[in-house]
Protein backbone atom coordinates (compact mmCIF):
# COMPACT_ATOMS: atom_id res chain seq x y z
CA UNK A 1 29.34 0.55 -8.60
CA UNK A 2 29.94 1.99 -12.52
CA UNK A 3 32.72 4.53 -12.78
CA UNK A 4 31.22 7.31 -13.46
CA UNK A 5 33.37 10.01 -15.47
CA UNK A 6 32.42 12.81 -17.68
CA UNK A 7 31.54 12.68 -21.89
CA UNK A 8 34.70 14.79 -23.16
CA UNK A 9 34.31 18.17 -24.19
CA UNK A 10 34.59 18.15 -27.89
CA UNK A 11 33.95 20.34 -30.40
CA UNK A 12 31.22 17.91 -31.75
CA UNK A 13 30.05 17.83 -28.01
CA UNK A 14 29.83 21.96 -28.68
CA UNK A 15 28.65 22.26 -32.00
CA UNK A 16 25.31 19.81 -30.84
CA UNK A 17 24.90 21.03 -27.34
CA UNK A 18 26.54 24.84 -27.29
CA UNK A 19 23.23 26.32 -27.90
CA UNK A 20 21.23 24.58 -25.44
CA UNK A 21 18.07 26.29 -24.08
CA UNK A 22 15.22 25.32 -22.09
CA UNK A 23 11.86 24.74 -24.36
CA UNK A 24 9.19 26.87 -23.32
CA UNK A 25 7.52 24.26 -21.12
CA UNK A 26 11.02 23.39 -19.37
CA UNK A 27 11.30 27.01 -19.29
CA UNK A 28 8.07 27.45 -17.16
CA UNK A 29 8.99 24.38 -15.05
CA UNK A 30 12.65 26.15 -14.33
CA UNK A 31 11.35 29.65 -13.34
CA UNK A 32 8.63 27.38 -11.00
CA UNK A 33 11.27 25.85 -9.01
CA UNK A 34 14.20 28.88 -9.27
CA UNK A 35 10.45 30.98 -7.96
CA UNK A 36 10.83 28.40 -4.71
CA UNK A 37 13.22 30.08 -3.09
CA UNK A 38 14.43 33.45 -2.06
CA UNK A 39 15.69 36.22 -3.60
CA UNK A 40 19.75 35.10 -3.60
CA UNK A 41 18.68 31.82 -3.19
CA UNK A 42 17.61 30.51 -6.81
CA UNK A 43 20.94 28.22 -6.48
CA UNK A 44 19.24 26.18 -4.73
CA UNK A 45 17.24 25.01 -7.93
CA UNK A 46 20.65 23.39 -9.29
CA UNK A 47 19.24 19.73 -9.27
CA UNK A 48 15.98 20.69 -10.32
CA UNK A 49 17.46 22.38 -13.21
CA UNK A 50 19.73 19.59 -13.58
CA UNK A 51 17.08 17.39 -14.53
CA UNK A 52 14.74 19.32 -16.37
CA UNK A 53 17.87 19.59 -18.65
CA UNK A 54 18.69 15.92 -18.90
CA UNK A 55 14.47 15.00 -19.39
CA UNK A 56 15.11 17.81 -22.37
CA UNK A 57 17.86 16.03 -23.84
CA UNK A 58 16.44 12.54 -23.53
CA UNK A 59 13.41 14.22 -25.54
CA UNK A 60 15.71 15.80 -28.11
CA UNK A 61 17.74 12.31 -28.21
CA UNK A 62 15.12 9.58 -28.03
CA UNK A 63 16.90 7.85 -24.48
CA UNK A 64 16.64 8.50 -21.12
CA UNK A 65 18.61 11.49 -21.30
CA UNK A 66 21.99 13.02 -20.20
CA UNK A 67 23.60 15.86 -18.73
CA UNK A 68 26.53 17.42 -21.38
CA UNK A 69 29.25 19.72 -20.42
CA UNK A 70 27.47 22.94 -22.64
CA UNK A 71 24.23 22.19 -20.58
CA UNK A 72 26.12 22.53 -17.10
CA UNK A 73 27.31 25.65 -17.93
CA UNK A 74 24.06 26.95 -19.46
CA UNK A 75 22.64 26.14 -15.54
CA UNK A 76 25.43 27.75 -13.88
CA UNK A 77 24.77 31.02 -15.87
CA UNK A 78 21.08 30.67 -15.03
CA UNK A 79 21.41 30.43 -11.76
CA UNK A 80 24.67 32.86 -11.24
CA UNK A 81 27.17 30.18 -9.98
CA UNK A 82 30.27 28.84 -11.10
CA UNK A 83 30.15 25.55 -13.22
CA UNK A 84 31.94 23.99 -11.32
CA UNK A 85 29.25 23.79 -8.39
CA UNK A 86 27.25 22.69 -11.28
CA UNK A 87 29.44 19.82 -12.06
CA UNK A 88 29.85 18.76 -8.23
CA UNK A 89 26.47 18.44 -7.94
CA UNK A 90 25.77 16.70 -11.12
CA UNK A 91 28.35 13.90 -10.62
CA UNK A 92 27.73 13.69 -6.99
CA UNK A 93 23.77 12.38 -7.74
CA UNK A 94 23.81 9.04 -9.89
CA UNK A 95 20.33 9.90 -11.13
CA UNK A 96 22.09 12.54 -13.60
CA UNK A 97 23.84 11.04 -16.29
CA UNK A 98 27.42 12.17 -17.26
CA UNK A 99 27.17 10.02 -20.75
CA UNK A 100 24.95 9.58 -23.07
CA UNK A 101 23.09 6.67 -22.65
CA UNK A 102 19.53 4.19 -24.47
CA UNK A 103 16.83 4.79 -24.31
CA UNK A 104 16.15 2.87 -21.36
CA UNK A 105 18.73 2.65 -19.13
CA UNK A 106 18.70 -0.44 -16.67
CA UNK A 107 20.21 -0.11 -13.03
CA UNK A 108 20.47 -3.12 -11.48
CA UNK A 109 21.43 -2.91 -7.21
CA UNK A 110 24.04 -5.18 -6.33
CA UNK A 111 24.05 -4.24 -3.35
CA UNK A 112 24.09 -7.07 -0.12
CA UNK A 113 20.33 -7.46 -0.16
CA UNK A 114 20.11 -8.22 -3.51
CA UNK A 115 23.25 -9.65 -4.48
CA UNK A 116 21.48 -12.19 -1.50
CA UNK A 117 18.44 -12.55 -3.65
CA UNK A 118 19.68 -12.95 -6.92
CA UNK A 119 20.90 -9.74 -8.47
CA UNK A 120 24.11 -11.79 -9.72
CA UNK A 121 21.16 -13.90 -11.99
CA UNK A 122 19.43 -10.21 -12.94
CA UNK A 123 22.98 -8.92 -14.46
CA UNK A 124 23.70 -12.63 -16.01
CA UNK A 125 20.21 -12.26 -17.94
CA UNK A 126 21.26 -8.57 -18.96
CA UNK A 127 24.09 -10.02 -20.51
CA UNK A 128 22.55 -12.50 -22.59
CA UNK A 129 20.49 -10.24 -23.80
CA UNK A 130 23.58 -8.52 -25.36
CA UNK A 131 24.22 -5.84 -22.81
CA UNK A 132 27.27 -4.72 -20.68
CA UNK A 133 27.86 -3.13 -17.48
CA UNK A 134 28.78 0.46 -18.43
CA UNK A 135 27.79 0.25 -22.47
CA UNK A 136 25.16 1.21 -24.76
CA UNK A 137 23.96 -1.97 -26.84
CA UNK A 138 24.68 -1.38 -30.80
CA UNK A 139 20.64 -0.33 -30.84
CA UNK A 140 20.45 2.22 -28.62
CA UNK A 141 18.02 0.39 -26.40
CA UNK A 142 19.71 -0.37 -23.78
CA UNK A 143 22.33 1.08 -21.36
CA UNK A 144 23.31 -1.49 -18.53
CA UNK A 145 24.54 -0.21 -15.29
CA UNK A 146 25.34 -1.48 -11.97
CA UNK A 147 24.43 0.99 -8.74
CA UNK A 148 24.31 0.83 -5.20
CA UNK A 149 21.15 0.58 -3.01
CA UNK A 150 18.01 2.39 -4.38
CA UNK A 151 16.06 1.78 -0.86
CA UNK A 152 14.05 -1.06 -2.11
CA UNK A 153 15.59 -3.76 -0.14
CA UNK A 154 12.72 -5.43 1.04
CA UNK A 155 11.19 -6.71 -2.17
CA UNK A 156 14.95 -7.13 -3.41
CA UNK A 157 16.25 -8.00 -6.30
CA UNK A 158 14.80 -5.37 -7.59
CA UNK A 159 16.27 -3.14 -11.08
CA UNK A 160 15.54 0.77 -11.79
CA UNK A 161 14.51 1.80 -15.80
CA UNK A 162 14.17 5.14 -16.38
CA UNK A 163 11.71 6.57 -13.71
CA UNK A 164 10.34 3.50 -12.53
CA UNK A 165 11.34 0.45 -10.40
CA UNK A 166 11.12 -3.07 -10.79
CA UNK A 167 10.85 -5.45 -7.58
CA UNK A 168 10.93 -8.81 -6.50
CA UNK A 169 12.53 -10.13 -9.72
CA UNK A 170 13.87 -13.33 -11.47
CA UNK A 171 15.32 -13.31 -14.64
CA UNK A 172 12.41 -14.22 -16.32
CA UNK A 173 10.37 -11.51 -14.59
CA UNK A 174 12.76 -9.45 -16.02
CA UNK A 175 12.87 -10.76 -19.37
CA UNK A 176 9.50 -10.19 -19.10
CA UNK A 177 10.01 -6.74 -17.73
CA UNK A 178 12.44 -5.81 -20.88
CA UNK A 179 10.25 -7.55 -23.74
CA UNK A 180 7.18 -5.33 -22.78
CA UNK A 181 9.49 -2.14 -22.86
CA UNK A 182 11.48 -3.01 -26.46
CA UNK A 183 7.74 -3.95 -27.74
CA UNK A 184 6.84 -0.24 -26.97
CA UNK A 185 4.66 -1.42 -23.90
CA UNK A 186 4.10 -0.32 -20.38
CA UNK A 187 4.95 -3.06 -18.34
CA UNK A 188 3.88 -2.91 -14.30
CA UNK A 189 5.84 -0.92 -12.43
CA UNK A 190 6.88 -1.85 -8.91
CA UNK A 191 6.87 -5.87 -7.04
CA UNK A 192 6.52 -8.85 -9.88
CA UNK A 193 5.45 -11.06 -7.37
CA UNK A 194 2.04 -12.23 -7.77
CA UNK A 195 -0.42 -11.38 -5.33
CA UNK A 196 2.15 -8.94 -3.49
CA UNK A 197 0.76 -4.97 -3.54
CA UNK A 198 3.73 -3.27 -2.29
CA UNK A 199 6.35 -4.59 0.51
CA UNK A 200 3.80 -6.74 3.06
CA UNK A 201 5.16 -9.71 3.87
CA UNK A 202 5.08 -12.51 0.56
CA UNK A 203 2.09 -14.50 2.49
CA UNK A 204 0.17 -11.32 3.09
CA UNK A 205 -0.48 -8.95 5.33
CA UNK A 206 -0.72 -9.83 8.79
CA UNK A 207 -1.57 -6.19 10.47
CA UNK A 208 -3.75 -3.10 9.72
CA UNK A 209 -5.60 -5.75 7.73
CA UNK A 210 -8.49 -2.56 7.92
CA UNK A 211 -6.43 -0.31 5.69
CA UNK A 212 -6.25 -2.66 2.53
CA UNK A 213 -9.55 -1.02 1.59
CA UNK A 214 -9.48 1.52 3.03
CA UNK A 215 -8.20 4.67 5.31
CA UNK A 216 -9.08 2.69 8.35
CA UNK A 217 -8.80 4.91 11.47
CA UNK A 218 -7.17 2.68 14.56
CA UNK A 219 -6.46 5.32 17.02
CA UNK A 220 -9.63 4.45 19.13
CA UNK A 221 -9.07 0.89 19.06
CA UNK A 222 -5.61 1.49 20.66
């Protein structure tokens, strides 16, 4: 698992980030989700908030995004709550970042499923590709880290970028994977494995062979 610490609080971190405000469309999709809950309640927007703010940031900064101190407290005044509720919550979820990071960052599980299935091989080809575990590459492509289980362990090894995952990978899948996204493409999100949909098993599917198609209805069959 990456350390995870936060970006000091500088006065450069200030001068670019002291200001921060939602734009008005992050505005309307903040007072959507504060408008979820009741009256005394609107804390409980806090991660939505959260990452509206970094999705703002990673617009303003070209990369995935990233949560700075400034923009913490910005959502604790929104919401009337102390920062540092803010900040637990922010460095308690790995899906906000505490750094700045590329524009695509790459999380690769090493978890026991797929450190079983290869994710060792998945970092290795991350590395010759220039990258490091916990770094931004000189470009600003790419920011490598390593996480713990994302849920997809049965189409393991499998990598997160940005909002999408990546399953049933080699290193050349994922070579192929990374090519398409420096070359501005939209590579295929989910299993690599040819012929596979989602997570039946690799020689197909062997039940509810109905629902393939279509929303097959088995209850009076049973």
């Amino acid at each position: 698992m990456a350390e995870r610490h936060l970006e000091p609080d500088t006065a450069e971190l200030r001068e670019r980030w002291g200001n921060f405000t939602f734009t008005k469309v992050w505005e309307a999709k903040a007072k959507t989700a504060i408008g979820k809950y009741p009256e005394g309640r609107q804390r409980s927007a806090v991660m939505a908030l959260l990452d509206f703010a970094q999705r703002q940031v990673g617009e303003e900064t070209g990369t995935q995004g990233w949560v700075p101190i400034p923009v913490m407290e910005y959502i604790a005044a929104r919401l009337d709550m102390p920062v540092i509720r803010v900040v637990e919550v922010a460095t308690f979820y790995t899906m906000y970042n505490l750094v700045p990071v590329g524009k695509f960052h790459v999380q690769v599980c090493g978890t026991t499923p797929c450190m079983l299935r290869g994710s060792d091989a998945l970092l290795e080809a991350c590395k010759h590709r220039g990258m490091r575990k916990g770094h931004t590459s000189e470009d600003g492509l790419w920011t490598l880290t390593e996480v713990e289980c994302m849920g997809n362990c049965a189409s393991a090894p499998m990598v997160q970028i940005n909002d999408d995952n990546y399953e049933d990978l080699t290193p050349e899948r994922l070579d192929a994977v990374l090519d398409a996204l420096a070359a501005g493409k939209e590579p295929k999100a989910g299993t690599q494995e040819p012929g596979r949909h989602t997570v039946e098993p690799a020689g197909g599917i062997t039940t509810l062979k109905a629902m393939v198609d279509a929303n097959h209805d088995y209850r009076g069959e049973w």
